[in-house]
N, C-alpha and C. Protein backbone atom coordinates (compact mmCIF):
# COMPACT_ATOMS: atom_id res chain seq x y z
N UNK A 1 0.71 -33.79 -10.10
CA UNK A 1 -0.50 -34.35 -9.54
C UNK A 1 -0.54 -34.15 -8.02
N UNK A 2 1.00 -34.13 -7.35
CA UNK A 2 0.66 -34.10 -6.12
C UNK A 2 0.46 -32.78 -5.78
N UNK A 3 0.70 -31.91 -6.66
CA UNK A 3 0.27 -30.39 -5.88
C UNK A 3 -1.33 -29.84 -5.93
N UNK A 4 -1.54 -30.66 -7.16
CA UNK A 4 -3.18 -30.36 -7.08
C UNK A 4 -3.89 -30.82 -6.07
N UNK A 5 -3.33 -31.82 -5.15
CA UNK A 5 -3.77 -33.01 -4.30
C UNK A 5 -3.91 -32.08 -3.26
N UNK A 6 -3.04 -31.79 -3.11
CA UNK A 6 -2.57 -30.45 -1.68
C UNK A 6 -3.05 -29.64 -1.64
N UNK A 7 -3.20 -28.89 -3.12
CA UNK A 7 -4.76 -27.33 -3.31
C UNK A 7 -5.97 -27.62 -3.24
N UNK A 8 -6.39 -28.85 -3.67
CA UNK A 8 -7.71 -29.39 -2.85
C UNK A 8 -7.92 -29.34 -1.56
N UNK A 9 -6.90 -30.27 -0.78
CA UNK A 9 -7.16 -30.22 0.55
C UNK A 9 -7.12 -29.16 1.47
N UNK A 10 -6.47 -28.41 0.67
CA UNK A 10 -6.36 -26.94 1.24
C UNK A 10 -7.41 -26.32 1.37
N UNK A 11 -7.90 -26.52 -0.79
CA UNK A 11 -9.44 -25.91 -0.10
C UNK A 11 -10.37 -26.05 0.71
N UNK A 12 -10.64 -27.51 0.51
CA UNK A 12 -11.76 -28.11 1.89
C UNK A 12 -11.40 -27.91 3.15
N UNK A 13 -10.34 -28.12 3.45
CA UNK A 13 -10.28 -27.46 4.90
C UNK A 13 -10.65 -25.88 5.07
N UNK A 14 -10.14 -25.34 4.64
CA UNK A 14 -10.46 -23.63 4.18
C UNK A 14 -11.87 -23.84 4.39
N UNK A 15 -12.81 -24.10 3.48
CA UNK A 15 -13.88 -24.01 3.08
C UNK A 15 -14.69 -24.73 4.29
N UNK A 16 -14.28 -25.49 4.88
CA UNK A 16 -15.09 -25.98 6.30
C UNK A 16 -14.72 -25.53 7.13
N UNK A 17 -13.67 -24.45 7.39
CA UNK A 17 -13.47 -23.61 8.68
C UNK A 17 -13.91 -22.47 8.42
N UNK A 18 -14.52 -22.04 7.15
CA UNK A 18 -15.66 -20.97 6.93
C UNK A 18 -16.52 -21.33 7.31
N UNK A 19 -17.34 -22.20 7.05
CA UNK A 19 -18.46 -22.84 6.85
C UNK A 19 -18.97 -23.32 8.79
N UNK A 20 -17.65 -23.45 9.37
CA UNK A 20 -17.84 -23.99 11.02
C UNK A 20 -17.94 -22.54 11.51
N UNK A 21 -16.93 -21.28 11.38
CA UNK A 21 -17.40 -20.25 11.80
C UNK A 21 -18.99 -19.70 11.34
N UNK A 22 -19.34 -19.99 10.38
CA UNK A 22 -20.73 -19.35 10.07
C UNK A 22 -21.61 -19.87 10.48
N UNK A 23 -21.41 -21.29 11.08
CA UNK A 23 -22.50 -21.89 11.63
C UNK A 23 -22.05 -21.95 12.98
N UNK A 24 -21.28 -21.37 13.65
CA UNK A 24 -21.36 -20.60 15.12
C UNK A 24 -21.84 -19.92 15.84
N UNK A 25 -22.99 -19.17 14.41
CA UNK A 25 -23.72 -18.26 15.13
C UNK A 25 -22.94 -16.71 15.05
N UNK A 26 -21.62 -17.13 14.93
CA UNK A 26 -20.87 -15.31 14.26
C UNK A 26 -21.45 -15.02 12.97
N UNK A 27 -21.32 -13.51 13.26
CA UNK A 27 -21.69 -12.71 11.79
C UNK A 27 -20.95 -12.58 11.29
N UNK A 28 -20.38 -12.66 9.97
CA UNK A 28 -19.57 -12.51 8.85
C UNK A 28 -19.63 -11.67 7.53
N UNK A 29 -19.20 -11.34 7.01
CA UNK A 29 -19.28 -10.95 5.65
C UNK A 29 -17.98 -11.35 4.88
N UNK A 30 -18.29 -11.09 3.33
CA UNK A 30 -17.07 -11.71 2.67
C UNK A 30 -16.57 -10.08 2.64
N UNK A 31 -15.12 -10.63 2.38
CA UNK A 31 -14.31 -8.78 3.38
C UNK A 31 -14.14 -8.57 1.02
N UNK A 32 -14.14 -9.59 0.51
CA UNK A 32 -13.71 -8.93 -1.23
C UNK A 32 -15.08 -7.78 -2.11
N UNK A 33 -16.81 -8.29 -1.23
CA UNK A 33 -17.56 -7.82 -1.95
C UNK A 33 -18.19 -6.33 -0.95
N UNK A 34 -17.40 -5.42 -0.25
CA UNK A 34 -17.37 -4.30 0.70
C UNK A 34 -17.46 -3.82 -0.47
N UNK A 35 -18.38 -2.38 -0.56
CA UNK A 35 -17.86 -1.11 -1.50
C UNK A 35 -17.96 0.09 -1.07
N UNK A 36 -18.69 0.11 0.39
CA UNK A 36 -18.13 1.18 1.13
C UNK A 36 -18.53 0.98 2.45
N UNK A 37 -17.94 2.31 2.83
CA UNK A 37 -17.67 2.32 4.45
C UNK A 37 -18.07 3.72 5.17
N UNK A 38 -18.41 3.97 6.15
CA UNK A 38 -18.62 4.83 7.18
C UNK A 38 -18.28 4.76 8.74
N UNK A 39 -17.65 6.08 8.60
CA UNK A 39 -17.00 5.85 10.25
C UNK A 39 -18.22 6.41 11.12
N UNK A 40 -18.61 5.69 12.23
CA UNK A 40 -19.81 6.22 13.00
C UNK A 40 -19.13 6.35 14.42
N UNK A 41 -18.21 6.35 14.62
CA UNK A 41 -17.27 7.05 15.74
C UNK A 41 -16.13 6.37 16.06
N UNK A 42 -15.58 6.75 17.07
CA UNK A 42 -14.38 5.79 17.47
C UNK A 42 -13.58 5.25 17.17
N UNK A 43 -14.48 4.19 17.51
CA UNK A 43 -14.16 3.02 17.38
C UNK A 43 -15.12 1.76 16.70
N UNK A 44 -16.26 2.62 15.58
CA UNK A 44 -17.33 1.76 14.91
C UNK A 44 -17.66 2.73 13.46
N UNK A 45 -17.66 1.48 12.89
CA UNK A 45 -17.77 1.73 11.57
C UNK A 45 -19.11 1.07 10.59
N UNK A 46 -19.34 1.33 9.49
CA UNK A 46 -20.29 0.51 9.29
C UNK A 46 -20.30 0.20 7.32
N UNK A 47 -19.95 -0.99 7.05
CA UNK A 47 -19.29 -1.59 5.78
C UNK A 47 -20.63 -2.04 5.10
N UNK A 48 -21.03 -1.63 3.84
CA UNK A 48 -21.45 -1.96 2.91
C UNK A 48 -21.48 -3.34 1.66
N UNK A 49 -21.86 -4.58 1.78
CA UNK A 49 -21.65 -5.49 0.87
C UNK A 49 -23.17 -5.62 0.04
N UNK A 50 -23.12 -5.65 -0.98
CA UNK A 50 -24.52 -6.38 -1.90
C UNK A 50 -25.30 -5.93 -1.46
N UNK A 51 -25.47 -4.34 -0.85
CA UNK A 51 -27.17 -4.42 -0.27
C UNK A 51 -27.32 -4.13 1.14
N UNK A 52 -26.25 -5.31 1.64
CA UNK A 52 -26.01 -5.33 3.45
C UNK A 52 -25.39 -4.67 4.08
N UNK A 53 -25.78 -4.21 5.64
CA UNK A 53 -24.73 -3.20 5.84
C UNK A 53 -24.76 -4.19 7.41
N UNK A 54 -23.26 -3.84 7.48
CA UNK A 54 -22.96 -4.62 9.14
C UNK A 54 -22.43 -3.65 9.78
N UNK A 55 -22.27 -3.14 10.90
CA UNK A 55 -22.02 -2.67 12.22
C UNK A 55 -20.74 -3.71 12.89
N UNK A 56 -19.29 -2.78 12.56
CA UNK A 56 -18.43 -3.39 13.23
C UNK A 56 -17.90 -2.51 13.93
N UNK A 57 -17.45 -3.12 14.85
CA UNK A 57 -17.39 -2.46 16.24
C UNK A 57 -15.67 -2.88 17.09
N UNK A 58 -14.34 -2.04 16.57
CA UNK A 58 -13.08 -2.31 16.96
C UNK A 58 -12.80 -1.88 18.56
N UNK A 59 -11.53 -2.71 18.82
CA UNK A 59 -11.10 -2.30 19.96
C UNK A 59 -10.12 -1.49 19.70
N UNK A 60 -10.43 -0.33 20.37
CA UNK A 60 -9.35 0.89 20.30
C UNK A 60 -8.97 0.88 18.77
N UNK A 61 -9.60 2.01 18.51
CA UNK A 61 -8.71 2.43 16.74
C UNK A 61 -8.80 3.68 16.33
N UNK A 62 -8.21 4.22 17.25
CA UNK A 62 -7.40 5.76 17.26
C UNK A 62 -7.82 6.59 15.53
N UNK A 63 -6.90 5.58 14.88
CA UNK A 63 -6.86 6.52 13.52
C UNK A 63 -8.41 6.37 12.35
N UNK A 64 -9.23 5.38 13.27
CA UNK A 64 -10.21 5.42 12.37
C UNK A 64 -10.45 6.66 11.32
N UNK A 65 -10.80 7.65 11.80
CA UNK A 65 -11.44 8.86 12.02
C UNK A 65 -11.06 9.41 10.28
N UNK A 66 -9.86 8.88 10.77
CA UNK A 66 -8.83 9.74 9.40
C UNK A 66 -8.35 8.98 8.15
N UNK A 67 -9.18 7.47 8.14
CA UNK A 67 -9.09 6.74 6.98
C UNK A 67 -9.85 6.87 6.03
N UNK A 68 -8.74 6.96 4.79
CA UNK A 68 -9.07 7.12 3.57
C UNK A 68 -9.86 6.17 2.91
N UNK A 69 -9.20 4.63 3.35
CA UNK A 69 -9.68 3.57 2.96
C UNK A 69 -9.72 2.48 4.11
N UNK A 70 -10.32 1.77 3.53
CA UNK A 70 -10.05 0.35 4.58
C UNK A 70 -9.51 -0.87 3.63
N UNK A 71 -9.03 -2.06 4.38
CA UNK A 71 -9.48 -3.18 3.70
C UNK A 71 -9.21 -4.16 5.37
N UNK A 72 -8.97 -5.52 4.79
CA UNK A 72 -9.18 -6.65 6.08
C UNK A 72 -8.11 -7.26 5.88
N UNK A 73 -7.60 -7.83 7.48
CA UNK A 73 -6.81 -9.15 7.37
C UNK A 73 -7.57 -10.38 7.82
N UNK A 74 -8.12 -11.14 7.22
CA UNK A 74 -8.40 -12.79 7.70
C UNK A 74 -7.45 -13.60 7.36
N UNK A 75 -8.10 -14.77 8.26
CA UNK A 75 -7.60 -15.85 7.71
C UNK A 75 -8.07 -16.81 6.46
N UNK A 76 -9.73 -16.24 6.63
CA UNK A 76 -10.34 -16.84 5.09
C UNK A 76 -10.83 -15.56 4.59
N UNK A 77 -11.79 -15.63 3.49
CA UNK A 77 -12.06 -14.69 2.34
C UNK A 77 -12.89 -14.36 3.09
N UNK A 78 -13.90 -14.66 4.91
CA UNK A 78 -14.42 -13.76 5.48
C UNK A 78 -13.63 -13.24 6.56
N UNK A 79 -14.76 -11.91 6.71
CA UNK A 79 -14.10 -11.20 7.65
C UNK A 79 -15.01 -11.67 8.96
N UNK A 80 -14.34 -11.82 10.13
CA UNK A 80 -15.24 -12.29 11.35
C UNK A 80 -14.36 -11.58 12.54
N UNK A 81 -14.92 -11.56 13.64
CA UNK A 81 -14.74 -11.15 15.09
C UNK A 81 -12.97 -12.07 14.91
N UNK A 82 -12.59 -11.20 15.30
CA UNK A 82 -10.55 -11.69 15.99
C UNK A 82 -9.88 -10.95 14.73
N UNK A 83 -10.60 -10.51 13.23
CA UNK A 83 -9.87 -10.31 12.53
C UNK A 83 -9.37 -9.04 12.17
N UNK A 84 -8.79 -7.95 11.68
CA UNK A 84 -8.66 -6.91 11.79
C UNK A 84 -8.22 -5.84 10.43
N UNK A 85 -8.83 -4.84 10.73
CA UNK A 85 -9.00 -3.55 10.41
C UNK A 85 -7.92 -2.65 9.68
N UNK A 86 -7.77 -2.45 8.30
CA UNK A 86 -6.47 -2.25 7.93
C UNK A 86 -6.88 -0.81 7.75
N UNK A 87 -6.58 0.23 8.10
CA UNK A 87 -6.28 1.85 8.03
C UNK A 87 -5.23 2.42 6.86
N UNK A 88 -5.91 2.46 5.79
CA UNK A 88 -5.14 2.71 5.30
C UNK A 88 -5.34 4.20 4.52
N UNK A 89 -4.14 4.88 4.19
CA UNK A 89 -4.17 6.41 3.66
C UNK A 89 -3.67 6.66 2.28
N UNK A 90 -4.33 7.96 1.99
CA UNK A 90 -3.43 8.41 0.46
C UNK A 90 -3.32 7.66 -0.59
N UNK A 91 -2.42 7.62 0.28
CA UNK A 91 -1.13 7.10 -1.13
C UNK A 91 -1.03 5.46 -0.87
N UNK A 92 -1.65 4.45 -0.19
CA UNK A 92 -2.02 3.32 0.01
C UNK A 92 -1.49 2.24 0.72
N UNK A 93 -0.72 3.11 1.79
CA UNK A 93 0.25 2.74 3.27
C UNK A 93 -0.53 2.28 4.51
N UNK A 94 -0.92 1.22 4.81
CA UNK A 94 -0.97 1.05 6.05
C UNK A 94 -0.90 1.55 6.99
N UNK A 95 -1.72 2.47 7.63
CA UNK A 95 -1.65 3.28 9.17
C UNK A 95 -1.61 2.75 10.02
N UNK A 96 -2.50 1.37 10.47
CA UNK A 96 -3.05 0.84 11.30
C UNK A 96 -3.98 -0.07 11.05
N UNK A 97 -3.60 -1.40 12.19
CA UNK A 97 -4.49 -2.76 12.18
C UNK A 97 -5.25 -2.44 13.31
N UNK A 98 -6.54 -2.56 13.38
CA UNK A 98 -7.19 -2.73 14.16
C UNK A 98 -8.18 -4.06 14.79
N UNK A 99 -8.31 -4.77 15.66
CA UNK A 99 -8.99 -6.11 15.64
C UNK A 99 -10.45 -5.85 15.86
N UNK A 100 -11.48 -6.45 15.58
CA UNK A 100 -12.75 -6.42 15.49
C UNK A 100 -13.61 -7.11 16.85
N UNK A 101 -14.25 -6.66 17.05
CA UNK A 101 -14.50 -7.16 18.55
C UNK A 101 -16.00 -7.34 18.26
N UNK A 102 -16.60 -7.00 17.64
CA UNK A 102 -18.07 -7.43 17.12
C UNK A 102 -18.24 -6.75 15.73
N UNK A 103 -19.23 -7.95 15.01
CA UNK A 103 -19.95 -7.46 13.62
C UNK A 103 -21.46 -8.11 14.26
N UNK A 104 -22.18 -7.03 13.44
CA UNK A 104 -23.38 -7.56 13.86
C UNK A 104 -23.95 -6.85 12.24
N UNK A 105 -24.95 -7.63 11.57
CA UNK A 105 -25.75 -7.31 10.12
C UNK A 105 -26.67 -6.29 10.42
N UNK A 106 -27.20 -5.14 10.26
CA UNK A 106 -28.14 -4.16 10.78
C UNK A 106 -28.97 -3.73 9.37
N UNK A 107 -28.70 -4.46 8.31
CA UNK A 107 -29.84 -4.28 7.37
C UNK A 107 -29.06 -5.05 6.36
């Protein structure tokens, strides 16, 4: 009983420090419902969810260029500004983290 007690509270906190970043006025997306991606230079890319496409925009990320795939590191199930950019290749190795320095929704 007491561990269920603890995965609750876990969630609600979780779930209201989503919920406080989204009502910050940051742009977000959930980083699980992405199904694709485009590199538009650099250091900007532009990710596909449900329809939506956001404009994210890294600091310094060298190997963009040459990723096979992407995925995200957060701290919740969204992806937001501080969080970063996983580069990944091939065979499904980690190249490179990159941190996100703006998302902005562009359709």
């Amino acid at each position: 009983m007491r561990s269920l007690a603890v995965f609750a509270i876990t969630l609600m906190l979780s779930a209201s420090a989503s919920a406080s970043v989204l009502a910050a006025g940051n742009t977000c997306f959930y980083g699980r419902s992405v199904d694709s991606f485009e590199v538009k230079g650099r250091d900007t890319l532009v990710v596909r969810d449900m329809g939506r496409e956001y404009q994210v925009r890294l600091n310094f990320c060298s190997g963009l260029r040459w990723a096979d795939r992407i995925g995200f590191e957060s701290f919740s199930s969204w992806v937001c500004r501080g969080d970063k950019v996983l580069l990944i290749d091939a065979w499904g190795r980690v190249q490179d983290r990159c941190w996100i320095d703006d998302i902005t929704q562009i359709r």
